[in-house]
C-alpha atoms as a PDB file:
ATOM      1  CA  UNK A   1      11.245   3.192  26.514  1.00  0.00           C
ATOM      2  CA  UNK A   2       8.283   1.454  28.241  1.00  0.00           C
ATOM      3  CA  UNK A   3       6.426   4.925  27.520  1.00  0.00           C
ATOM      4  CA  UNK A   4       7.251   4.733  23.947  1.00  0.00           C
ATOM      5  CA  UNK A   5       5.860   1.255  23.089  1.00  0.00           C
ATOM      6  CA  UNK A   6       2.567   1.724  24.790  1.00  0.00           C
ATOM      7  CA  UNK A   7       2.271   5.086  22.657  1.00  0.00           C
ATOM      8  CA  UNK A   8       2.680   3.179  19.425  1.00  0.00           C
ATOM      9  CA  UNK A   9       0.563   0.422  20.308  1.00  0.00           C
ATOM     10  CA  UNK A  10      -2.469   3.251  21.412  1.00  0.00           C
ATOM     11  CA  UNK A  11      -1.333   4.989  17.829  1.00  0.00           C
ATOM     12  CA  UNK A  12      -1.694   1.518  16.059  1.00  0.00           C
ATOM     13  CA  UNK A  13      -5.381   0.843  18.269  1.00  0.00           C
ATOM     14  CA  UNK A  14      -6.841   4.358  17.176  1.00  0.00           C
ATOM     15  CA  UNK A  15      -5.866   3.767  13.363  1.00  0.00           C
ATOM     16  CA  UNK A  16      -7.793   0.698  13.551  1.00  0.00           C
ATOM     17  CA  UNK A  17     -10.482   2.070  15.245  1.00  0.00           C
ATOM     18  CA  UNK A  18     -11.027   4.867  12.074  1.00  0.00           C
ATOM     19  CA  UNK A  19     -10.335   2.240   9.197  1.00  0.00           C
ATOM     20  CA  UNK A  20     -12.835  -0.248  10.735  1.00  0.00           C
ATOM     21  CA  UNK A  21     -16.109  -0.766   8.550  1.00  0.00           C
ATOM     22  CA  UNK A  22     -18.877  -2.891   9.895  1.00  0.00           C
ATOM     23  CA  UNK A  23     -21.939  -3.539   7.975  1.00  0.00           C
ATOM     24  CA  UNK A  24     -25.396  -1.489   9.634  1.00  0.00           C
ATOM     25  CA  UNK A  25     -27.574  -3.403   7.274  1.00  0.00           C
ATOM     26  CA  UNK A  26     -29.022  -6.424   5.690  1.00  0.00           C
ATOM     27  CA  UNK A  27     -29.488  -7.104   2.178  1.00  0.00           C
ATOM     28  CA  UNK A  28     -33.685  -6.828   2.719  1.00  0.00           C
ATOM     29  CA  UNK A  29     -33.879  -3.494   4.434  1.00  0.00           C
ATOM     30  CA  UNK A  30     -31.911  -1.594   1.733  1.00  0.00           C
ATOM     31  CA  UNK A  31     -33.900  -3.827  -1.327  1.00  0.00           C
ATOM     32  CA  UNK A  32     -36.575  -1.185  -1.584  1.00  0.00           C
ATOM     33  CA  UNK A  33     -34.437   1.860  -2.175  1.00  0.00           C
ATOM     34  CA  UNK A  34     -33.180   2.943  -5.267  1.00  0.00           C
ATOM     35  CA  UNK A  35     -30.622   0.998  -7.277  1.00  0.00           C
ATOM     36  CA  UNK A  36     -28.045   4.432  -6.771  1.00  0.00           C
ATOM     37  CA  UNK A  37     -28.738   4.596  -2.884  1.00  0.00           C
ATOM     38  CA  UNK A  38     -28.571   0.941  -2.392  1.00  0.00           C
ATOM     39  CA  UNK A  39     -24.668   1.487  -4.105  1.00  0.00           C
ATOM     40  CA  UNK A  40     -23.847   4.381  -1.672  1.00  0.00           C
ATOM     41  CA  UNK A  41     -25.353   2.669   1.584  1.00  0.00           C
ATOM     42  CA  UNK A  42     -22.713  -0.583   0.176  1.00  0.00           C
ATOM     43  CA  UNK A  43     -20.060   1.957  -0.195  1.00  0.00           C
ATOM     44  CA  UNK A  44     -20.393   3.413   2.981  1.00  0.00           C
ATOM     45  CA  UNK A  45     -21.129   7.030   1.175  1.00  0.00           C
ATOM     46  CA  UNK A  46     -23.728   9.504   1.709  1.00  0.00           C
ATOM     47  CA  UNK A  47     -25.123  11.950  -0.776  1.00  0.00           C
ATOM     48  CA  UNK A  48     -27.738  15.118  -0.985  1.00  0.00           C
ATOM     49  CA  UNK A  49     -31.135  13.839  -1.079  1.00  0.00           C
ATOM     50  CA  UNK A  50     -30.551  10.967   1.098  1.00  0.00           C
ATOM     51  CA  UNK A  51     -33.295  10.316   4.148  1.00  0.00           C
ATOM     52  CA  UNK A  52     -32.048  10.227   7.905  1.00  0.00           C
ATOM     53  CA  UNK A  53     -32.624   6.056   7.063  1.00  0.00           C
ATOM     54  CA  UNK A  54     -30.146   6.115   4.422  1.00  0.00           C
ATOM     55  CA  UNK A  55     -27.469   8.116   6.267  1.00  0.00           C
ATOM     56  CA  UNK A  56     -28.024   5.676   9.212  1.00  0.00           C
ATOM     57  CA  UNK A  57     -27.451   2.387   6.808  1.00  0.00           C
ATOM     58  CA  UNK A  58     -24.169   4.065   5.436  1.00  0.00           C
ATOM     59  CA  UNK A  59     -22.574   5.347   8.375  1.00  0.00           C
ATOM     60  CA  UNK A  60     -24.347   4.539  11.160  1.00  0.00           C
ATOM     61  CA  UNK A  61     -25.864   6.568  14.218  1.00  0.00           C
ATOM     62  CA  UNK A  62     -24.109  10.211  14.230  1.00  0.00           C
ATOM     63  CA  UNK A  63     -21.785  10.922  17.186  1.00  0.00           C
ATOM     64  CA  UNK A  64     -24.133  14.071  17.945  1.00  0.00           C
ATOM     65  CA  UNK A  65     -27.602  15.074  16.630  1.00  0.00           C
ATOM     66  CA  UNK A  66     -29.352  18.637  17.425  1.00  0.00           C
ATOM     67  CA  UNK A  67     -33.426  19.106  16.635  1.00  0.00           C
ATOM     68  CA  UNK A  68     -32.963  22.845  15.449  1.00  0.00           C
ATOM     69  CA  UNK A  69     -35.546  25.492  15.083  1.00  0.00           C
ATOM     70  CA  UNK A  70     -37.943  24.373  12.410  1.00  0.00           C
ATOM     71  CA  UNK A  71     -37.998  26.710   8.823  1.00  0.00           C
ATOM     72  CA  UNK A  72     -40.873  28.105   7.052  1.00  0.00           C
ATOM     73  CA  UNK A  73     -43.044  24.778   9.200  1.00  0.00           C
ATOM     74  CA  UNK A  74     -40.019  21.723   7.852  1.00  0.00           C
ATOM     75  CA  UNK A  75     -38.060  19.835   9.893  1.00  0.00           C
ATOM     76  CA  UNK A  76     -34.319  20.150  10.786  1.00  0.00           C
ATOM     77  CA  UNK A  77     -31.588  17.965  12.151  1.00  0.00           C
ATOM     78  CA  UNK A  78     -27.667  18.551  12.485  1.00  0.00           C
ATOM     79  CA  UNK A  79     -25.745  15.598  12.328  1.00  0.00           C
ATOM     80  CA  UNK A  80     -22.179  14.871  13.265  1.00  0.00           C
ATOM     81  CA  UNK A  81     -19.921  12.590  13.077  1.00  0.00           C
ATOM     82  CA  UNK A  82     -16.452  12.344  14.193  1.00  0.00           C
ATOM     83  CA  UNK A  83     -13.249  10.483  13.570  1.00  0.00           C
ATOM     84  CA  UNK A  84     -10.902   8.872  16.440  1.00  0.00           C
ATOM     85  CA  UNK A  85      -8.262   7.795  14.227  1.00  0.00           C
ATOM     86  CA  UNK A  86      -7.464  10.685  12.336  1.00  0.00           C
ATOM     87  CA  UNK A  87      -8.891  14.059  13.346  1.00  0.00           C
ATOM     88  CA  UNK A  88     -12.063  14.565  11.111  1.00  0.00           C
ATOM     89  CA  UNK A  89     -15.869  15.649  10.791  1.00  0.00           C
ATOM     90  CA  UNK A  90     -18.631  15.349   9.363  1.00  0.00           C
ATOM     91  CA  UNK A  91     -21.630  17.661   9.654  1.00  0.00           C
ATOM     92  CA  UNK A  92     -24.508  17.127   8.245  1.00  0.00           C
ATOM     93  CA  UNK A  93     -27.942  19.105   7.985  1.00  0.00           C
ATOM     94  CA  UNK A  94     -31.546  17.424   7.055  1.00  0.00           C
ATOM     95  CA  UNK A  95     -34.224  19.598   5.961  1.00  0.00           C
ATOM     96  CA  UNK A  96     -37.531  18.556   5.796  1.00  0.00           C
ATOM     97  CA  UNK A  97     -36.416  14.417   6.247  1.00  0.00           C
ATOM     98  CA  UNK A  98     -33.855  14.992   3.371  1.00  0.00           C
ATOM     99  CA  UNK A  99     -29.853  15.637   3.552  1.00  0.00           C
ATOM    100  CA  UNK A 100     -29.478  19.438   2.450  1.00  0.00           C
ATOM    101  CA  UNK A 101     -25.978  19.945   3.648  1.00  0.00           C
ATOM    102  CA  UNK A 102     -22.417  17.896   3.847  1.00  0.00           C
ATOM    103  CA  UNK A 103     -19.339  19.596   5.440  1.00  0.00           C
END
């Protein structure tokens, strides 16, 4: 029995944990982007196009990030982000200081 309650009070902790939102910016940092990525970085959504900056002010530092081999001279970066609460994630690729890729 004792077994069983501390389960469902460590079930109840890591659905918290994933629904949690916490705000990674202030009003003046994002008020010189774009009136569409200001609305994504608010909603906590990334889209193609975005900067490594943007990402950042939407969902925060990436649980993993990989410097891969540069293409034809431009920068890459793999991002990745992961989910406690429910079992999901994120990768994301930047070419060349923009977001190329979402899976």
């Amino acid at each position: 029995m004792k077994k069983a309650v501390i389960f469902i009070i460590t079930l109840i902790f890591l659905s918290q944990v994933g629904c949690t939102k916490s705000i990674r910016y202030s009003e003046e940092e994002i008020k010189g982007f774009s009136p569409a990525i200001q609305e994504n970085i608010k909603q906590g959504e990334v889209a193609l196009g975005m900067t490594p900056q943007h990402v950042r002010y939407a969902w925060g530092a990436p649980d993993s990030l990989k410097i891969l081999e540069p293409f034809e001279g431009k920068t890459r970066e793999e991002w990745i982000y992961s989910t406690i609460g429910v079992v999901e994630t994120k990768l994301l690729l930047f070419y060349d200081g923009k977001l190329m890729y979402i899976k």
